[in-house]
Protein backbone atom coordinates (compact mmCIF):
# COMPACT_ATOMS: atom_id res chain seq x y z
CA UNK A 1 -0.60 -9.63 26.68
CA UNK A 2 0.82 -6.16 25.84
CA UNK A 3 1.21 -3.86 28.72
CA UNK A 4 2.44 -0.76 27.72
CA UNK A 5 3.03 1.91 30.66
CA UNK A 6 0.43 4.80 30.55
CA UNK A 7 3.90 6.56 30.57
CA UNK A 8 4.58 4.96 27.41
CA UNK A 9 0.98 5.79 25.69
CA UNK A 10 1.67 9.44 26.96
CA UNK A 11 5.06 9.50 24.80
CA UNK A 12 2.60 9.58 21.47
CA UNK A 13 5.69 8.45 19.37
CA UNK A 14 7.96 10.75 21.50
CA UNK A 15 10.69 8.56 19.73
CA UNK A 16 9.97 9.50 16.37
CA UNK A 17 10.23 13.03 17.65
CA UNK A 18 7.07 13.59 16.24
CA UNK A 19 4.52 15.94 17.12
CA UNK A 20 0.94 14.70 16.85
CA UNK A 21 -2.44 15.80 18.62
CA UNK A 22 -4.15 12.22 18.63
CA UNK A 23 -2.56 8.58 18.98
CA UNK A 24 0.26 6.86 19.39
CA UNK A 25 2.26 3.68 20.85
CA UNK A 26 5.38 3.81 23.04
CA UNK A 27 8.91 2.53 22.11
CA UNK A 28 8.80 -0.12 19.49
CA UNK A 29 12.24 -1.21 20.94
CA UNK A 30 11.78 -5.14 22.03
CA UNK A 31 9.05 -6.11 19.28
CA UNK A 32 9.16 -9.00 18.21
CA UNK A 33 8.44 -10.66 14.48
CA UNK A 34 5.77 -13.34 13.80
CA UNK A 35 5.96 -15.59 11.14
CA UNK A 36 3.11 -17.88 10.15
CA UNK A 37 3.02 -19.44 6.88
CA UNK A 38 1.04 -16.86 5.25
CA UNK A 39 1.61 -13.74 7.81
CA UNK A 40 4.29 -11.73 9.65
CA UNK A 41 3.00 -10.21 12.70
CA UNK A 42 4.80 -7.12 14.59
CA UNK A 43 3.75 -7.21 18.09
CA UNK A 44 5.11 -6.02 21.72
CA UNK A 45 4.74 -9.42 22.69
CA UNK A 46 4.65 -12.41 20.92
CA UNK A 47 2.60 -14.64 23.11
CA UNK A 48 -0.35 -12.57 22.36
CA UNK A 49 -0.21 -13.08 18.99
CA UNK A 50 -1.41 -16.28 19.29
CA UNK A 51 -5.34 -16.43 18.59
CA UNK A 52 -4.86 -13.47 15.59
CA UNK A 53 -2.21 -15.81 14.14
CA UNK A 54 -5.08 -18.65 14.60
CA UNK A 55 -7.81 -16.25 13.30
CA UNK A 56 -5.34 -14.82 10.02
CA UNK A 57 -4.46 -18.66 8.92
CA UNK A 58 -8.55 -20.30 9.43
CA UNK A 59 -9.36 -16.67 6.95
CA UNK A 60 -6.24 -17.07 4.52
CA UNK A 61 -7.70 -20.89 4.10
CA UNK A 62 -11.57 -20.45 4.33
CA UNK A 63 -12.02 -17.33 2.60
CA UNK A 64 -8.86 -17.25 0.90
CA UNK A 65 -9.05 -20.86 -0.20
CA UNK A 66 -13.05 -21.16 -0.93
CA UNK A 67 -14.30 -17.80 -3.00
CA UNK A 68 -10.51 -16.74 -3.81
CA UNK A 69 -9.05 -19.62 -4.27
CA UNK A 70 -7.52 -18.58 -7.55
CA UNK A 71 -5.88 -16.30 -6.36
CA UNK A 72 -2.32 -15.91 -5.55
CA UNK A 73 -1.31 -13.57 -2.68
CA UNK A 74 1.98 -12.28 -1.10
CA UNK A 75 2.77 -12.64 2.09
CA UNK A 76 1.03 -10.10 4.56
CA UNK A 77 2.33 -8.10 7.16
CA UNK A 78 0.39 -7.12 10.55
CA UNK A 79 0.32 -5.19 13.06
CA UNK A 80 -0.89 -6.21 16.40
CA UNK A 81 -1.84 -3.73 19.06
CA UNK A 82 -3.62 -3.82 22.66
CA UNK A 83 -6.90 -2.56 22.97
CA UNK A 84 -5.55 0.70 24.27
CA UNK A 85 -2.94 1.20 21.47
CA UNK A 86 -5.01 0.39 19.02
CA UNK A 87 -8.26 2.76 19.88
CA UNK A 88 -5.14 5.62 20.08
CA UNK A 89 -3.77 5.02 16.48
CA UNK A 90 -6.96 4.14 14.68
CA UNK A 91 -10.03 4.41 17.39
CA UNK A 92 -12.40 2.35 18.77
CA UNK A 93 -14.78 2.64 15.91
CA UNK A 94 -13.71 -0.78 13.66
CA UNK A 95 -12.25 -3.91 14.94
CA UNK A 96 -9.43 -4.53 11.95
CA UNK A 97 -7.88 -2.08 9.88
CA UNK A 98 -6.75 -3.24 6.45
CA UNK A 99 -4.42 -0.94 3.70
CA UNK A 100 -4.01 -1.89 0.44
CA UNK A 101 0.13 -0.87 1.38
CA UNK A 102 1.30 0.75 3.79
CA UNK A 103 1.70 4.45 3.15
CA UNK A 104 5.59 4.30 3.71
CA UNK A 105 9.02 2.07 4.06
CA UNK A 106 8.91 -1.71 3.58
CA UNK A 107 6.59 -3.37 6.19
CA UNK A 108 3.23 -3.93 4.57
CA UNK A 109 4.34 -2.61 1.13
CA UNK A 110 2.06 -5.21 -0.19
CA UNK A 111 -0.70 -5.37 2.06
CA UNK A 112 -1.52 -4.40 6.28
CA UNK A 113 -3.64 -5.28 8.50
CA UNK A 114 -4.17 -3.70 11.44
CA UNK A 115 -5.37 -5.55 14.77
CA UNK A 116 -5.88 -5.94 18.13
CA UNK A 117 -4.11 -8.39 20.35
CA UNK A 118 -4.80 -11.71 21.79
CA UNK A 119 -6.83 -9.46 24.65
CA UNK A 120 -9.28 -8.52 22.09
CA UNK A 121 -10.36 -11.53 20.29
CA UNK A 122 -9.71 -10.65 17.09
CA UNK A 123 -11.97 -11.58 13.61
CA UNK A 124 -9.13 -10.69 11.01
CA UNK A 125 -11.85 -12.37 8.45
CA UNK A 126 -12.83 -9.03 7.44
CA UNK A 127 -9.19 -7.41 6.71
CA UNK A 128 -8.23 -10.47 5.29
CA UNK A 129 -10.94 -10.51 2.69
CA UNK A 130 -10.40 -6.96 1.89
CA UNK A 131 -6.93 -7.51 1.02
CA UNK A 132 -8.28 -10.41 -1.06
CA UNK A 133 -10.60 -8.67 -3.20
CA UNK A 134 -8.19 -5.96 -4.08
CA UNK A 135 -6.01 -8.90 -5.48
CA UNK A 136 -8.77 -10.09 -7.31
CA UNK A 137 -10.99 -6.81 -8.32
CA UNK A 138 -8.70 -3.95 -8.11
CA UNK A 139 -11.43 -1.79 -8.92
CA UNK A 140 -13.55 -2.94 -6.53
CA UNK A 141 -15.63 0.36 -5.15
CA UNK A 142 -16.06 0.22 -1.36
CA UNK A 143 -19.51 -0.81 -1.27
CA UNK A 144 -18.99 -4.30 -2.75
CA UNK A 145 -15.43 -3.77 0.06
CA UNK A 146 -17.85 -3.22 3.02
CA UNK A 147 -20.21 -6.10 1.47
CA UNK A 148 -18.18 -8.94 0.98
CA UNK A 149 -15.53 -8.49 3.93
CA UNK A 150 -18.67 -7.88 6.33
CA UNK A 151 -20.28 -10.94 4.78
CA UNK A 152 -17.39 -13.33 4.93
CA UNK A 153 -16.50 -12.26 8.21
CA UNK A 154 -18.96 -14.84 10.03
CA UNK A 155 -17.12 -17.66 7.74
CA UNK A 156 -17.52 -20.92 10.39
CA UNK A 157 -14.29 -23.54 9.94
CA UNK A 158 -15.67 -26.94 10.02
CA UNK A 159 -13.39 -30.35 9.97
CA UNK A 160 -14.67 -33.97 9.35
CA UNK A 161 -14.03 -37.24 7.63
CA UNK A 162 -14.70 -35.36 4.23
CA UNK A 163 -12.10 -32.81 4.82
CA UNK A 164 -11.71 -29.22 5.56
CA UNK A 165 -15.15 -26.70 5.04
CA UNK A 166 -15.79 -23.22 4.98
CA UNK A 167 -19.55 -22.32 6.07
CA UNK A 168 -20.81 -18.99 5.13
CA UNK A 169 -24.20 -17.58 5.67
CA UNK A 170 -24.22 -17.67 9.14
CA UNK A 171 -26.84 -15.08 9.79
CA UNK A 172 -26.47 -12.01 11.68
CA UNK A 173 -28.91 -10.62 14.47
CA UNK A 174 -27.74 -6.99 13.62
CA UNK A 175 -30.34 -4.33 13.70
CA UNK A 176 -28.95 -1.59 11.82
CA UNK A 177 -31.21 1.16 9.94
CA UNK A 178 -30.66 0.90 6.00
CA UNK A 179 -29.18 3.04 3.50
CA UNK A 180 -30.97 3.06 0.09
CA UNK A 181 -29.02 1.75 -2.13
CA UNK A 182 -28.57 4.60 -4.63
CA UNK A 183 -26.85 6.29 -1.67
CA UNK A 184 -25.35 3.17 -0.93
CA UNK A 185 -23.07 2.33 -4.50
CA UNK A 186 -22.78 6.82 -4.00
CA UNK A 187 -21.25 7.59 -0.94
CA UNK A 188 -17.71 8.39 -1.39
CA UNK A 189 -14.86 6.58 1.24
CA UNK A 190 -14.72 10.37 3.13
CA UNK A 191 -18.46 10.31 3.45
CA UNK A 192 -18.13 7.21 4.96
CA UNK A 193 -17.83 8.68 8.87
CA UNK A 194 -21.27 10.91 7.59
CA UNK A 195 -24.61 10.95 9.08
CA UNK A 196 -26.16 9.30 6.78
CA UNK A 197 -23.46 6.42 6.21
CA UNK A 198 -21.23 5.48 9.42
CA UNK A 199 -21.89 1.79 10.95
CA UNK A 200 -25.07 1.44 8.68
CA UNK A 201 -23.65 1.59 5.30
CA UNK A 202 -21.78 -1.59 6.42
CA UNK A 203 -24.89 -3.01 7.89
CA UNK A 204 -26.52 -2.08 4.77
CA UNK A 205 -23.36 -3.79 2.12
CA UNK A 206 -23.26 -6.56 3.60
CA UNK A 207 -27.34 -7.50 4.17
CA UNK A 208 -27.26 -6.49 0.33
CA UNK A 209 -24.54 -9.64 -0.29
CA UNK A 210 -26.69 -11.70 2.12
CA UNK A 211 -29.70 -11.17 0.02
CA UNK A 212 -28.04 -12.07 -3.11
CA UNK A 213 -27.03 -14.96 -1.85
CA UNK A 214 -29.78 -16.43 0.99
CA UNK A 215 -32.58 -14.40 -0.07
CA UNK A 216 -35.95 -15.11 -1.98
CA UNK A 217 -35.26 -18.84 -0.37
CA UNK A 218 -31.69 -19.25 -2.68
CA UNK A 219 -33.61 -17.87 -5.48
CA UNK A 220 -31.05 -15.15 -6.25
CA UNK A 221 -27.91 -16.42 -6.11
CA UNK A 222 -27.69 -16.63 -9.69
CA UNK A 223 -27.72 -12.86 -9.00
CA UNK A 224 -24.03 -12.75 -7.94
CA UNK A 225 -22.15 -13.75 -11.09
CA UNK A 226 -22.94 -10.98 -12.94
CA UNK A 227 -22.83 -8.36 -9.84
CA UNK A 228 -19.19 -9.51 -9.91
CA UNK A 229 -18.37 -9.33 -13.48
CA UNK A 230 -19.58 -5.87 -13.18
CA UNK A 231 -17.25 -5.21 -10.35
CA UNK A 232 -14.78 -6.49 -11.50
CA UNK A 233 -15.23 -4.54 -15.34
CA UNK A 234 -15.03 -0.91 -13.35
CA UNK A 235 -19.01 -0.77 -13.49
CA UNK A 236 -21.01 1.86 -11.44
CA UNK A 237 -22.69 1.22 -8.58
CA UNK A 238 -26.26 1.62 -10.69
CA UNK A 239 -24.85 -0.56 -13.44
CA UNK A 240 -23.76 -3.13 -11.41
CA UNK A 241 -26.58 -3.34 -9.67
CA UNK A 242 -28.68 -3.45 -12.93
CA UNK A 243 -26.95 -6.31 -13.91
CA UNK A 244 -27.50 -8.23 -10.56
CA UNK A 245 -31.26 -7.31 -11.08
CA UNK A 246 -32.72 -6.41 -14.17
CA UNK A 247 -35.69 -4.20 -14.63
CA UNK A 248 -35.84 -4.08 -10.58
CA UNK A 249 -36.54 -0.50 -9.85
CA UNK A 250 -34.11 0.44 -7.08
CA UNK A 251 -37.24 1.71 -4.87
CA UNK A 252 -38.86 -1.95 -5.27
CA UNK A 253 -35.16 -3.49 -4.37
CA UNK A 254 -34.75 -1.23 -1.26
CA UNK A 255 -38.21 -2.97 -0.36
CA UNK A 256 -37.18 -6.38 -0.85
CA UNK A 257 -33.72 -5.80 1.37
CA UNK A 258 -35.46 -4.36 4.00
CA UNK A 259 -37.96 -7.22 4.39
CA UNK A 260 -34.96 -9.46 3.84
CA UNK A 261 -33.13 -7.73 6.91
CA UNK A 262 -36.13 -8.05 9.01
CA UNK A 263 -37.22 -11.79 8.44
CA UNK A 264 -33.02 -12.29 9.38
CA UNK A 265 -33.11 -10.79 12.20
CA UNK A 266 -36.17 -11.69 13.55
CA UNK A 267 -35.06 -15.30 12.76
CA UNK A 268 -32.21 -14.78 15.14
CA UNK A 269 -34.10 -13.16 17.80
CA UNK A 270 -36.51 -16.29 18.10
CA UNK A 271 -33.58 -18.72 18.25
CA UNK A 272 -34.80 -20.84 15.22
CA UNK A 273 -33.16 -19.48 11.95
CA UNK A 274 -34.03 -21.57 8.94
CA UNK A 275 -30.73 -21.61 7.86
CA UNK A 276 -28.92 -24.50 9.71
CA UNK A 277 -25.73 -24.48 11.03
CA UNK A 278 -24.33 -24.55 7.72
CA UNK A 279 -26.26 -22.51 5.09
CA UNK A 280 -23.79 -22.20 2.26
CA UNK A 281 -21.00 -24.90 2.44
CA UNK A 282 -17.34 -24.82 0.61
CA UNK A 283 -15.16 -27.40 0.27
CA UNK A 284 -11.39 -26.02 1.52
CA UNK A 285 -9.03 -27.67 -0.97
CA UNK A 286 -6.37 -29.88 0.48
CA UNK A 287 -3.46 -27.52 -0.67
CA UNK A 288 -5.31 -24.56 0.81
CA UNK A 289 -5.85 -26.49 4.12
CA UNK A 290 -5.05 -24.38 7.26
CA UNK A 291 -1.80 -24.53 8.27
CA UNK A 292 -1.26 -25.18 12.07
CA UNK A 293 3.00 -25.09 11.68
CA UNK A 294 3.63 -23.31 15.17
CA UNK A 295 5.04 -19.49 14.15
CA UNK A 296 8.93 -18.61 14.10
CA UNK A 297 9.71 -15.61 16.67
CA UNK A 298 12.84 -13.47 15.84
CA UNK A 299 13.84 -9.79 17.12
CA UNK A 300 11.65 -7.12 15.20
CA UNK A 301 13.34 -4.08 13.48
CA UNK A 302 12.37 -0.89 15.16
CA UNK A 303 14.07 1.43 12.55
CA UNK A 304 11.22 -0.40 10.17
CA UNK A 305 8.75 0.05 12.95
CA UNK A 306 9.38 3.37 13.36
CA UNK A 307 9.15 4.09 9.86
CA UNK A 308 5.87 2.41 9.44
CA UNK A 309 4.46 4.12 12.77
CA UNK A 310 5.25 7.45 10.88
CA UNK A 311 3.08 7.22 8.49
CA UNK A 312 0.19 5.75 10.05
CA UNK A 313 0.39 8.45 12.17
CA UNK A 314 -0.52 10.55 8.89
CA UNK A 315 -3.36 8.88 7.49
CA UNK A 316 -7.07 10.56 6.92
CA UNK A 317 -9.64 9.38 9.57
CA UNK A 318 -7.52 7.77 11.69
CA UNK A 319 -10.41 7.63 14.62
CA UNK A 320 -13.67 7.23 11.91
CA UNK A 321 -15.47 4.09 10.48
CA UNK A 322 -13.92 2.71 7.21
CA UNK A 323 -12.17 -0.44 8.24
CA UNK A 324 -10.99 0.02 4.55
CA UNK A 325 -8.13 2.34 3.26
CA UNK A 326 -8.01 2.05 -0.83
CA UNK A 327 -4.86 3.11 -2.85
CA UNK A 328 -5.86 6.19 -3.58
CA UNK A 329 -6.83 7.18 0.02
CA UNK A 330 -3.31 6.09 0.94
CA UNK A 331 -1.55 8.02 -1.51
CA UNK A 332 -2.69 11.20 0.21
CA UNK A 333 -0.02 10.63 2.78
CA UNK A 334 2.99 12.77 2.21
């Protein structure tokens, strides 16, 4: 695993010579470079890359290969922290941190995650599947972000004589307080770390994508098509929801989520959900199977680290909630 000194945590990119009141990693000299077949990690040490190269490859193909499997994306670049490093460059708030580019030089220009190492048992589902949608729905508000990622996160990789399957649905015991939904398709990405949005807007996107697709029995997921369509035509938050539910007043559909949010958890709690262990099954096509080729290890560029350290250093909310960071939210950086 990666041991940075506390000396080393102290230097706060003393390095890059730059002066900064919160987070920070050490030297970047040593690093080593990942490659998977879809990924290319930058870590202290590569032999705790191993379970989020695992966890990035099982998303890429069950997530990536199941609801995106049309979808062609460019190799992705990550970088892997320790627990400590991580908490002092983005805080201890999210688990993953994914940019739709980094916000300078040529690591992650197309795409970077951010995660923990090996020591943290990493779910890169979520950053994965952000990264995805912005391929597919550029437009994608952050609500249907939160939703989806949060959703797909608890994908389960199954293997038999029938070939590779994604299982999604795999309910959550989470009990979270809601956020109506008008607030919900409102709140902007810097209201995000506000009192009346923080871990519970998540809680609240992604029960909404559960209900769509396991509530009323299965009755509503014809209701996802056209929440999509609308997503993916620029559609407001009301008017996409209008077209996911027609003539459903959003005080009646705030109703309905929070009984649906209830009978889920409750359904944990008692050990029994109704679901089965595998409530919404996808077939992983052969070409998008995972691939288990063992990773190539080469010497890192710490002139490109450095770089890319920089300006992560200079993004908004650094220590807050969003586990998302949108174009526009990037381009702030100067």
């Amino acid at each position: 695993m990666m041991r940075p000194s506390p000396a080393g945590l102290a230097l706060v990119l003393g390095a890059l010579a730059l002066s900064c009141a919160h987070g920070g990693v050490g030297s970047t000299a040593g690093w080593s470079r990942v490659e998977s077949r879809h990924f290319t990690l930058y870590a202290e040490t590569a032999r705790d890359t191993q379970l989020v190269v695992t966890s990035l490859e099982l998303a890429h193909s069950a997530i990536g290969g199941t609801f995106f499997k049309k979808v062609e994306v460019p190799r992705l670049d990550v970088l892997v922290l320790t627990h400590e490093t991580f908490g002092e460059l983005m805080g201890f708030r999210r688990d993953t941190v994914a940019l739709a580019r980094s916000p300078v030089g040529s690591i992650g220009s197309t795409g970077l995650i951010i995660s923990r190492d090996d020591r943290g048992r990493p779910n890169t589902g979520e950053a994965v599947t952000h990264l995805l949608i912005a391929k597919a729905f550029p437009q994608a508000p952050l609500w249907f972000h939160e939703g989806f990622a949060g959703y797909a996160r608890r994908v389960a990789y199954r293997e038999g004589a029938g070939g590779q399957m994604a299982c999604f649905g795999l309910p959550s015991g989470e009990k979270e307080p809601l956020v109506p939904l008008d607030k919900l398709v409102s709140i902007s990405w810097d209201e995000y770390d506000g009192d009346e949005a923080r871990s519970w807007y998540k809680h609240t996107a992604q029960m909404l994508i559960d209900f769509i697709l396991h509530g009323s029995d299965g009755r509503n997921k014809g209701r996802m098509m056209p929440l999509v369509e609308a997503v993916a035509a620029g559609k407001s938050g009301r008017e996409s929801l209008d077209a996911a539910f027609p003539n459903v007043a959003l005080s009646v559909l705030d109703s309905k989520l929070k009984e649906h949010a209830a009978d889920v958890a409750a359904q944990v709690s008692s050990g029994s959900p109704r679901r089965g262990l595998c409530p919404l099954p996808a077939p992983i096509a052969a070409d998008r199977a995972v691939d288990e080729t063992p990773p190539q290890v080469s010497p890192a560029s710490k002139a490109e680290l450095d770089v890319l350290l920089q300006g992560l250093l200079k993004l908004p909310r650094r220590d807050g909630y969003p586990p998302w960071y949108p174009p526009e939210v990037i381009a702030r950086v100067k």
